[in-house]
Protein backbone atom coordinates (compact mmCIF):
# COMPACT_ATOMS: atom_id res chain seq x y z
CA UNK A 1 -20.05 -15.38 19.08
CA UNK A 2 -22.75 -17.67 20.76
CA UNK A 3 -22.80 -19.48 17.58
CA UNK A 4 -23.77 -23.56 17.24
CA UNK A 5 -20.90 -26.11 15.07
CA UNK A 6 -23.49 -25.84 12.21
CA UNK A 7 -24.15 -22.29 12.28
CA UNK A 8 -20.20 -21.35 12.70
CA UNK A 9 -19.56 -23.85 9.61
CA UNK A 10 -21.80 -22.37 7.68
CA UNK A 11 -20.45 -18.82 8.31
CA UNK A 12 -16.47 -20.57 7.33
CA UNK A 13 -18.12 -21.74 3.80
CA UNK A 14 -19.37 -17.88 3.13
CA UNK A 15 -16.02 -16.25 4.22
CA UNK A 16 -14.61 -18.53 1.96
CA UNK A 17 -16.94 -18.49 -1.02
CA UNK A 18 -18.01 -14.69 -0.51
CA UNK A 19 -15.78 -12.94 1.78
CA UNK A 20 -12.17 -13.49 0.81
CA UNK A 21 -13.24 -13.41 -3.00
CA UNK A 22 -14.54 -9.75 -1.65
CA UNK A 23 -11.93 -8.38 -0.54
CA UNK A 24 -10.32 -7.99 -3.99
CA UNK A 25 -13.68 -8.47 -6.32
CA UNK A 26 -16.81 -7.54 -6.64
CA UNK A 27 -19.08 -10.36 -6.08
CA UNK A 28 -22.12 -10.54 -7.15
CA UNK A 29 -24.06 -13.07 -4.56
CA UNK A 30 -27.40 -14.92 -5.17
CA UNK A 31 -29.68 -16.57 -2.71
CA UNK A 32 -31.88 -18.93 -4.73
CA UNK A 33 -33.37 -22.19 -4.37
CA UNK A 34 -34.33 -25.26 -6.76
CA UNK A 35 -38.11 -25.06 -6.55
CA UNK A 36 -37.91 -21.18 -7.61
CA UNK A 37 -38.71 -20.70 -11.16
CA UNK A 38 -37.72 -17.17 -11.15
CA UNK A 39 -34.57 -17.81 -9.78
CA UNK A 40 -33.95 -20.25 -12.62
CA UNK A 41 -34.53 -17.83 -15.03
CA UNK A 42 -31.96 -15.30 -13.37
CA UNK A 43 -29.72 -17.62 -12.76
CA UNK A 44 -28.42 -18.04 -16.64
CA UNK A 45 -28.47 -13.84 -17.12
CA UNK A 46 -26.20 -13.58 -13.89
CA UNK A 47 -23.98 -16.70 -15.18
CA UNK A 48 -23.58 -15.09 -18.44
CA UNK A 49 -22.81 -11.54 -17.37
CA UNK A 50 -20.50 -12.82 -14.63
CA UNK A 51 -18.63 -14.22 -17.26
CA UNK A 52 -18.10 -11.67 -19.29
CA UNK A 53 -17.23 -9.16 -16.65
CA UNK A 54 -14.73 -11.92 -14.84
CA UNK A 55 -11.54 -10.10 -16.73
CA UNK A 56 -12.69 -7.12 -15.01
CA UNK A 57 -12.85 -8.68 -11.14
CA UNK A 58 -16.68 -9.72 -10.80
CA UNK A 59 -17.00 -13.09 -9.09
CA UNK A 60 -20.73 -15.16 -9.05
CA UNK A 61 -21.43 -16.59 -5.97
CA UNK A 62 -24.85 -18.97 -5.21
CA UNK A 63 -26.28 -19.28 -2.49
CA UNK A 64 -28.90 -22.24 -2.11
CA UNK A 65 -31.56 -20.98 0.50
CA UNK A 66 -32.61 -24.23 1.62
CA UNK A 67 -29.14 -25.40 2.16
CA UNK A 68 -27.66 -22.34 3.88
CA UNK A 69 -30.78 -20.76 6.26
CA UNK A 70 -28.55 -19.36 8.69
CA UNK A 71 -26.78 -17.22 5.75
CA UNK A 72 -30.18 -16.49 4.18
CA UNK A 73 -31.71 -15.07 7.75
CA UNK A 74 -28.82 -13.41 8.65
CA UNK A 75 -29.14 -10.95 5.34
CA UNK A 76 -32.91 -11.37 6.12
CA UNK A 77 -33.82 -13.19 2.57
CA UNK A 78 -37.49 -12.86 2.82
CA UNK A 79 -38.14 -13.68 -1.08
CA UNK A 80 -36.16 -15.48 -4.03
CA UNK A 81 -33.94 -13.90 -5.94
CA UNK A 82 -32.32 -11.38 -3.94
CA UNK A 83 -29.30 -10.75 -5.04
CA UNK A 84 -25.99 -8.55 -4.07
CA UNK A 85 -23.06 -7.07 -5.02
CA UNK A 86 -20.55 -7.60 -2.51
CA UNK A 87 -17.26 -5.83 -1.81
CA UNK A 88 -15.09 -6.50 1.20
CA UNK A 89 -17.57 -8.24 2.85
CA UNK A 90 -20.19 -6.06 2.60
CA UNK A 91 -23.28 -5.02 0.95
CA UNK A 92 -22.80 -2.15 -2.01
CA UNK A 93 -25.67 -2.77 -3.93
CA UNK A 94 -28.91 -4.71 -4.13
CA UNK A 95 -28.84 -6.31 -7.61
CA UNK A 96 -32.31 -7.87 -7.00
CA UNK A 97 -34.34 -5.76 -9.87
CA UNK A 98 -31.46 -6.10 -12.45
CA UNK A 99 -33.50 -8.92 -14.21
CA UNK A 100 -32.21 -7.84 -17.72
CA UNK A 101 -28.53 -8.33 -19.22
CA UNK A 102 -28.30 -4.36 -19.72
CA UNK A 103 -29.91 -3.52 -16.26
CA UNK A 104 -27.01 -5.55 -14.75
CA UNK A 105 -24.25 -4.76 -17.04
CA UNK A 106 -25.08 -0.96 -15.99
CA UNK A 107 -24.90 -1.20 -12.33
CA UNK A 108 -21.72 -2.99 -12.10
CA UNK A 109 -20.51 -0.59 -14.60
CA UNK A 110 -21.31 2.15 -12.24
CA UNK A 111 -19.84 -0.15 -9.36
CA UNK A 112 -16.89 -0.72 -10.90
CA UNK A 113 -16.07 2.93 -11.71
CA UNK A 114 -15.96 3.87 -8.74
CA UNK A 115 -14.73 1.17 -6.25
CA UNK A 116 -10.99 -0.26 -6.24
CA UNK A 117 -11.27 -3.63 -7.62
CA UNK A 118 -8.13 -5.54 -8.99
CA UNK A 119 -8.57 -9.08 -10.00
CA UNK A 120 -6.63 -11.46 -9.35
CA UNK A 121 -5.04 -10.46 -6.12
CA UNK A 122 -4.41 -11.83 -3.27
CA UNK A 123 -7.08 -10.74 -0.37
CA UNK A 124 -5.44 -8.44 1.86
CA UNK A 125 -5.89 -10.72 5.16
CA UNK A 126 -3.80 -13.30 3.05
CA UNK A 127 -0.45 -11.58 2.45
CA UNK A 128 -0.59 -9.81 5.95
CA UNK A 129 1.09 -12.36 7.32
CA UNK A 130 3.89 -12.52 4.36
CA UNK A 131 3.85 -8.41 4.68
CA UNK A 132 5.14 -8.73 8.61
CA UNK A 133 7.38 -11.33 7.82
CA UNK A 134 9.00 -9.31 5.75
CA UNK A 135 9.28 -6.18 7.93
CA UNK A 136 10.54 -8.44 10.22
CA UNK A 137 13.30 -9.57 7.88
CA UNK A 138 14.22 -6.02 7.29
CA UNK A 139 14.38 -5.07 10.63
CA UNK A 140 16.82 -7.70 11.37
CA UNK A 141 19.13 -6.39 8.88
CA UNK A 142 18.55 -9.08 6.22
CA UNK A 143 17.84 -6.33 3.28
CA UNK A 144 18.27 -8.86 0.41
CA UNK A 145 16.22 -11.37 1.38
CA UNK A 146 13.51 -8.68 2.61
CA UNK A 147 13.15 -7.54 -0.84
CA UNK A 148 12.74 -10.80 -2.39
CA UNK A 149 9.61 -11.29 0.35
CA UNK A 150 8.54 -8.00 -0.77
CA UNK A 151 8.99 -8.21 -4.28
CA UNK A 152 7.12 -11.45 -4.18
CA UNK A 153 4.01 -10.13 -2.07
CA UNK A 154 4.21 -7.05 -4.60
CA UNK A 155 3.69 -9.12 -7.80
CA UNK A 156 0.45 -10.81 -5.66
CA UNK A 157 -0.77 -7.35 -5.02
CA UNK A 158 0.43 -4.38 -7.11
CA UNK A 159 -1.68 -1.75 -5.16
CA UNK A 160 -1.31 -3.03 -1.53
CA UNK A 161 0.73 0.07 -0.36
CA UNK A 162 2.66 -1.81 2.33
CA UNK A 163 4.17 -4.24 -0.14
CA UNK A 164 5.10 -1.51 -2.13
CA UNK A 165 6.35 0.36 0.64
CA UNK A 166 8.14 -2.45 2.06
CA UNK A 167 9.95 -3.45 -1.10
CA UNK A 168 11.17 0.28 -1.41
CA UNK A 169 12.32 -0.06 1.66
CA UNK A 170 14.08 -3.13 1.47
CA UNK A 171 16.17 -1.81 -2.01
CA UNK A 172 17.58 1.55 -0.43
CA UNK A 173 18.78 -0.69 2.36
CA UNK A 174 20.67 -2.48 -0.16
CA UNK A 175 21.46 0.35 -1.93
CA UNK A 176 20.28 -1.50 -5.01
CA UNK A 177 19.40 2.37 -6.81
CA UNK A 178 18.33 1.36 -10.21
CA UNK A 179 16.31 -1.06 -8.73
CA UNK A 180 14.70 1.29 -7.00
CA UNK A 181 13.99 3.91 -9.48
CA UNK A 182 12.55 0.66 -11.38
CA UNK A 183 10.01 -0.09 -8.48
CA UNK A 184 9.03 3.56 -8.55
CA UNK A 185 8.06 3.24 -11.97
CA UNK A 186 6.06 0.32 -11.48
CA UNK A 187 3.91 1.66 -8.31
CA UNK A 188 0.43 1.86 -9.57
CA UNK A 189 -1.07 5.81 -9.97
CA UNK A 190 -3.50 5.38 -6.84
CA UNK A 191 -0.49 4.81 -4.76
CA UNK A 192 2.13 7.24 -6.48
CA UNK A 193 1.06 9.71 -3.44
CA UNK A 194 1.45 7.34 -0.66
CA UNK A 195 3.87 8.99 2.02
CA UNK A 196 6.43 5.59 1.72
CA UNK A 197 6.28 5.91 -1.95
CA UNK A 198 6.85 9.52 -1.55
CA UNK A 199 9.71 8.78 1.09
CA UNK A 200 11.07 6.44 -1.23
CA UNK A 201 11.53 9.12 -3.88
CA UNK A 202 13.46 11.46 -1.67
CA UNK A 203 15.68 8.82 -0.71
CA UNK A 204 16.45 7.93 -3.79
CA UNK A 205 17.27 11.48 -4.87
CA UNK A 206 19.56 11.96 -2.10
CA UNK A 207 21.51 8.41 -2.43
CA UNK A 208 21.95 9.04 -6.57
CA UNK A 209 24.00 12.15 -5.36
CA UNK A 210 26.60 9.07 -2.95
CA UNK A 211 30.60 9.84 -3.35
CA UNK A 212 33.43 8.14 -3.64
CA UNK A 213 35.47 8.30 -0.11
CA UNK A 214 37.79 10.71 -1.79
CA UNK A 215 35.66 12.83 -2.69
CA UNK A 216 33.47 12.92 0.60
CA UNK A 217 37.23 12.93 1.94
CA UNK A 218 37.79 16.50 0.12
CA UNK A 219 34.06 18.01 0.79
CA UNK A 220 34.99 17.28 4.70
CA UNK A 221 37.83 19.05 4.65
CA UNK A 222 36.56 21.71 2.67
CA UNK A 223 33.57 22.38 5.07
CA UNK A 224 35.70 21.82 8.01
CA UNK A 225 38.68 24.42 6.27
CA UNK A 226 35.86 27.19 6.55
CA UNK A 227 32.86 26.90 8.12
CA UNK A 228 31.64 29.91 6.81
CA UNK A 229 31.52 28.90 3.40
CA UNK A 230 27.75 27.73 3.27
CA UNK A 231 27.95 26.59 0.14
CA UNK A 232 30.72 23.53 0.87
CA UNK A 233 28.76 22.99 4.03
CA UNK A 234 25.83 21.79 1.87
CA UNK A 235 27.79 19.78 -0.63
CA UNK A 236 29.19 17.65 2.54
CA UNK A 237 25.78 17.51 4.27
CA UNK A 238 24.08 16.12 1.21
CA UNK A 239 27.50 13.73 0.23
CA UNK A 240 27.78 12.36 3.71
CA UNK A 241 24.06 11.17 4.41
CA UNK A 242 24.42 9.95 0.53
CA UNK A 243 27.23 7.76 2.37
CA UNK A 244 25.38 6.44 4.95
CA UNK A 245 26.81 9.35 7.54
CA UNK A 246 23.35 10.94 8.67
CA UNK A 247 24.98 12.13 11.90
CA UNK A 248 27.64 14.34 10.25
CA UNK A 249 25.02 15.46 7.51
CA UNK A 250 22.32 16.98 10.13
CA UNK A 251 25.40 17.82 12.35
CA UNK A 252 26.35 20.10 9.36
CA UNK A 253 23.28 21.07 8.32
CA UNK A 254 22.25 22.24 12.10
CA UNK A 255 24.87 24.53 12.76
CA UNK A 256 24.36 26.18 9.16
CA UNK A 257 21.23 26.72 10.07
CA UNK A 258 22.05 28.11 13.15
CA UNK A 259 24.77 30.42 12.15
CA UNK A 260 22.27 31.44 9.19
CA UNK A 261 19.21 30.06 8.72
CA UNK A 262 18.10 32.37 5.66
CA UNK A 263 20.91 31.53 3.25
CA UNK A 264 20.15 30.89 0.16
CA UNK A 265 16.65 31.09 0.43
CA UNK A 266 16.52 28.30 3.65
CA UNK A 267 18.55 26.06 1.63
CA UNK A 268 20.16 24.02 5.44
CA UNK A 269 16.79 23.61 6.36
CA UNK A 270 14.98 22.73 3.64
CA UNK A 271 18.29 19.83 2.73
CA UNK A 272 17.63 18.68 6.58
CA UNK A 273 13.71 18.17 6.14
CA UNK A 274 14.29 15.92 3.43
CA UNK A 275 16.74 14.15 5.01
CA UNK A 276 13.58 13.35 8.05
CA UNK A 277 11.09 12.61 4.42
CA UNK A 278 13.85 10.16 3.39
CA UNK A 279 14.63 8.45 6.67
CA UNK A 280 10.91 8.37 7.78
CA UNK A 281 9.01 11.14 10.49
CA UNK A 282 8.44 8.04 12.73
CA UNK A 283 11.72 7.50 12.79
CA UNK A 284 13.54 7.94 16.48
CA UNK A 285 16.20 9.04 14.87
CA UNK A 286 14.03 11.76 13.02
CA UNK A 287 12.50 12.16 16.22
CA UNK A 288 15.42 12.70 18.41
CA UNK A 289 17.23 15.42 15.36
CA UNK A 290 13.58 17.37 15.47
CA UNK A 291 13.58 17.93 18.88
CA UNK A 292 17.45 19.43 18.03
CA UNK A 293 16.17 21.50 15.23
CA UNK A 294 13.76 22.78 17.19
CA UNK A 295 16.12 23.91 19.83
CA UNK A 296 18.03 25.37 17.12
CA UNK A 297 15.21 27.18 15.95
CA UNK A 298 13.46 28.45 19.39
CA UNK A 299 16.19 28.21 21.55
């Protein structure tokens, strides 16, 4: 970056006394300097209203001018107070002519309503590292102790989608279903739309419907006793992925579509998309039975 030891040590102290208190607060940041008697005036409103607002994510960070010049020219301080409310690093609103209790209270009021603080979370660049550890776990096959990473980084940050997604994740591998339902219940309302959360839910509604081997035993041999009977090709399709047997299920569920594709209102097809929601459209698997459907469907 071309910058000196003093100059890069002075932009560590701000990414840690600005930046990463950003990227899950609002912080309100003031450049000010002991000679200023304006600034000392300010300084006891922006203490007090910081305070007050701290339940609701607003952080206070000072700035001495005179200490930190690099930090001062790079946002181009030319007078004292200027002050800023900061979010994810950056700049939302200059704060400067908020001199009163009220006049401040109202624009982080304003700021607040509209921009997705949660206090007390971790910064995002913090759990990264925990959030691809934990894919990594799950990937490997290690489902139990993948949701206990998950469920960890989850309780550090409720609305991070991928530790939400994760720990979804990491439960239908385990087949742990009430657990699951439970985690849906808890994803915050921002995230209830999120295509994992989403994916999450259709899994979950297709695993409650899982058999007991007899029973999968029977719908098998029903379906296989008479293909033509649509309706016992659809009970095994949606008992065997329930099981864990995706192959048979879209197996199934392909040549019913094939030998009718209308029945009961697209009923094959519609079963076989959700089985792609549930497993994931990124999938290769889901990948490799589109390009089958699709061969199905065009020829």
């Amino acid at each position: 970056m071309g910058l000196n030891i003093e100059e890069q040590k002075a932009v560590d102290r701000f990414r840690k006394a600005v930046v990463e208190p950003s990227m899950a607060n609002l912080v309100i940041l003031d450049f000010w300097a002991e000679w200023c008697g304006p600034c000392k005036a300010l300084t006891p409103v922006l203490e007090k209203v910081a305070a007050e607002y701290a339940d609701k994510g607003v952080v206070l960070a000072e700035i001495n001018v005179d200490e930190e010049q690099f930090i001062a020219a790079q946002f181009q301080v030319r007078s004292i107070p200027t002050v800023y409310a900061m979010f994810q690093g950056q700049p939302v609103a200059d704060l400067t002519n908020a001199r009163s209790e009220s006049q401040l209270k109202g624009i982080l009021d304003q700021l607040l309503a509209k921009l997705p603080i949660h206090p007390g979370e971790a910064p995002s660049q913090d759990i990264a590292p925990l959030i691809a550890m934990g894919e990594e776990v799950l990937a490997s096959g290690d489902a139990e102790r993948a949701a206990g990473i998950f469920a960890q980084i989850a309780e550090m940050a409720p609305h991070d989608a991928a530790a939400q997604s994760g720990l979804l994740r990491a439960l239908l591998a385990l087949g742990a279903l009430d657990q699951v339902e439970a985690a849906l219940a808890a994803v915050p309302a921002e995230l209830a739309n999120d295509p994992e959360v989403a994916r999450a839910r259709t899994a979950l509604e297709l695993a409650r419907n899982k058999p007991e081997d007899s029973e999968l035993a029977a719908l098998r041999a029903a379906a296989e006793a008479d293909p033509a009977d649509m309706a016992a090709g659809l009970a095994f399709a949606e008992a065997a992925f329930a099981a864990g047997e995706r192959d048979a299920a879209t197996d199934k569920l392909l040549a019913m579509i094939q030998a009718d594709r209308a029945w009961n209102d697209g009923a094959a097809k519609a079963r076989l998309l959700q089985i792609f929601e549930a497993v994931g459209l990124e999938d290769p698997w889901v990948a490799a039975q589109r390009r089958r459907l699709s061969l199905v469907l065009f020829g």
